[in-house]
Protein backbone atom coordinates (compact mmCIF):
# COMPACT_ATOMS: atom_id res chain seq x y z
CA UNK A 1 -19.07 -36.30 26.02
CA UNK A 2 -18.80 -32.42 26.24
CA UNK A 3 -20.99 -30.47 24.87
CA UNK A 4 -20.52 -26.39 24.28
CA UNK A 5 -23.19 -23.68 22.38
CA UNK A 6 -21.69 -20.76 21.48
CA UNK A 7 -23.84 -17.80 19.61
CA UNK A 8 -22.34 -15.55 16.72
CA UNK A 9 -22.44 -11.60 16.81
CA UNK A 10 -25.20 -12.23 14.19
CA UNK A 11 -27.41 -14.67 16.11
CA UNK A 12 -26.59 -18.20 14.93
CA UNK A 13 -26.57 -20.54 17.41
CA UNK A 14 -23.96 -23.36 17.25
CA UNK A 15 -23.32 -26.54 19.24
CA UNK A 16 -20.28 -28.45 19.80
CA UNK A 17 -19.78 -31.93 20.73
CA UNK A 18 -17.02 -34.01 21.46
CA UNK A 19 -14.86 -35.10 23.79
CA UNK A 20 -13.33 -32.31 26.40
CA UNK A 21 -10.31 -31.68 24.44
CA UNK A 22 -11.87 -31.30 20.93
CA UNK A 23 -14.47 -29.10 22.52
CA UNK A 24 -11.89 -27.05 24.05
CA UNK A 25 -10.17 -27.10 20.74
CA UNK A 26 -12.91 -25.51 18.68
CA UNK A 27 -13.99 -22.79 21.41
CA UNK A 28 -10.49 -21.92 21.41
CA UNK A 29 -10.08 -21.64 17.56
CA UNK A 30 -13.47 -19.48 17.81
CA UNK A 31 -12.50 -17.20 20.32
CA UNK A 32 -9.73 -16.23 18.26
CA UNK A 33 -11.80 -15.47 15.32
CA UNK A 34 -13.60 -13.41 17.23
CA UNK A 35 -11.02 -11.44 18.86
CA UNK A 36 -9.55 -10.33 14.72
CA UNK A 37 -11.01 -7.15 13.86
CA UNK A 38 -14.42 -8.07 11.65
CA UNK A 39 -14.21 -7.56 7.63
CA UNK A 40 -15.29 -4.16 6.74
CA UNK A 41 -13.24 -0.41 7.20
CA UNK A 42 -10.68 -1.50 9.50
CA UNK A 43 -9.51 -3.56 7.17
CA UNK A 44 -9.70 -1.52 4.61
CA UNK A 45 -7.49 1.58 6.35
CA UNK A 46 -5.14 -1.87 7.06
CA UNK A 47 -4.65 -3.10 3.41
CA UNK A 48 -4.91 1.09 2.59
CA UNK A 49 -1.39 1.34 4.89
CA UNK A 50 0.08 -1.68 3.23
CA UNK A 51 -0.97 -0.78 -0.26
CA UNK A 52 2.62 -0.89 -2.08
CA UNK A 53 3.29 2.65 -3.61
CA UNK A 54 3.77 2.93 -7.35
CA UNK A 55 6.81 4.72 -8.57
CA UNK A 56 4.32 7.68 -9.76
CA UNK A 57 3.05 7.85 -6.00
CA UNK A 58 7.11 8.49 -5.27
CA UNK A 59 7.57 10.72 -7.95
CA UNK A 60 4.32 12.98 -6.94
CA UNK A 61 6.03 12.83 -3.03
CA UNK A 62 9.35 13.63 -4.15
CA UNK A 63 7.63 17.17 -6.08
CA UNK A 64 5.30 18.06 -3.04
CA UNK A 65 8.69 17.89 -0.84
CA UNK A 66 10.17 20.60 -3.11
CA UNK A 67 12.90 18.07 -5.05
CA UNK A 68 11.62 19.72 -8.48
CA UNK A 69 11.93 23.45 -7.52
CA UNK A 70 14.83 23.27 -9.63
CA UNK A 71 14.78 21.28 -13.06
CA UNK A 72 15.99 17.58 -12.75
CA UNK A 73 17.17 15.47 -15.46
CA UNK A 74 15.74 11.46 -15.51
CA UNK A 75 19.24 10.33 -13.52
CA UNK A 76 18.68 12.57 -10.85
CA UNK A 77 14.97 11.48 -10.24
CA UNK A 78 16.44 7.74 -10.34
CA UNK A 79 19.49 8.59 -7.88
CA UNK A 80 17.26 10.48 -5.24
CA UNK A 81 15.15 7.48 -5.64
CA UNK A 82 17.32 5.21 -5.23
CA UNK A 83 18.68 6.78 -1.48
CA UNK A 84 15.23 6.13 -0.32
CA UNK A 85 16.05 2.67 -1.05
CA UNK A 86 13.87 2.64 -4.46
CA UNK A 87 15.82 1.21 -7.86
CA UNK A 88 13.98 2.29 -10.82
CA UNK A 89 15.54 2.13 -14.24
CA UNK A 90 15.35 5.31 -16.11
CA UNK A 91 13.49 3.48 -18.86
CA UNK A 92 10.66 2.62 -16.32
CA UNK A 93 11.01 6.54 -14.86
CA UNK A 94 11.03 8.09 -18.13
CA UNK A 95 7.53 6.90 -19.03
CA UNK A 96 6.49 7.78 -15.35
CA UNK A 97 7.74 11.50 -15.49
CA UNK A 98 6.22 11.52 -19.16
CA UNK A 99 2.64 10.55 -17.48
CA UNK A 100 2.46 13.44 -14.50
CA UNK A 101 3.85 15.84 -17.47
CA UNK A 102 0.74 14.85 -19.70
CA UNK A 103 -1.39 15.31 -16.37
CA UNK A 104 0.15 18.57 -15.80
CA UNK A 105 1.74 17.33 -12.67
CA UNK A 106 5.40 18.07 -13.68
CA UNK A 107 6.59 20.02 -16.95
CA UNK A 108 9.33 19.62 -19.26
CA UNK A 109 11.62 21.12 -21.45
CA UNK A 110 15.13 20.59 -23.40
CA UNK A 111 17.95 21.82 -21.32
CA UNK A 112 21.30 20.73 -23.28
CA UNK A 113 20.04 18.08 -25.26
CA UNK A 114 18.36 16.16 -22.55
CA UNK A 115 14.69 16.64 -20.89
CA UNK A 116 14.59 18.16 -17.11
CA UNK A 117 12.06 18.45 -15.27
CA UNK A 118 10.45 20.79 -12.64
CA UNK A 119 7.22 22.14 -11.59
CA UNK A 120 4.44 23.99 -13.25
């Protein structure tokens, strides 16, 4: 019978026995916990780079590259948008521009019948 003791980064002491192969086994399967990065702020700046961007973190991108220098109507927001590969409907957009308007993020006005939109 094999027999293995392995100790944890926080002191506990284990011991593993078995035959060779199932010893082998579980050191194995241990090792390669220990070799993935330990929970705490690397995996936080991980899940932070993978965190899905809302269609107001787009918006908010789209005015800090200059896209709303010049007023935009609702179909042009969706359009450039949409050649980044993003399809949002203008009904979910409209209530997106409406928010960053409200938090004086964007303003708005009545060009024509229709709302445009541009910086403040």
């Amino acid at each position: 019978m094999a027999k293995a003791q392995i100790s944890t980064a926080q002191g506990t002491q284990i011991t593993i026995e078995g035959s060779p192969r199932e010893v082998a086994s579980i050191v194995a399967a241990i090792e390669g916990l220990r070799s993935s990065s330990p929970r705490g702020h690397h995996d936080d700046k991980k899940r932070e780079a993978k965190k899905q961007r809302t269609a107001t973190d787009r918006v908010v991108a789209l005015k800090e590259e200059g896209f709303f220098d010049k007023p935009k109507r609702l179909g042009e927001v969706a359009a450039k948008l949409e050649q980044s590969g993003y399809l949002y409907p203008v009904t979910t957009l409209s209530g997106v521009m409406l928010s960053l308007v409200q938090k004086k993020l964007l303003a708005r006005k009545k060009s024509e019948g229709m709302w445009v939109y541009g910086k403040r």
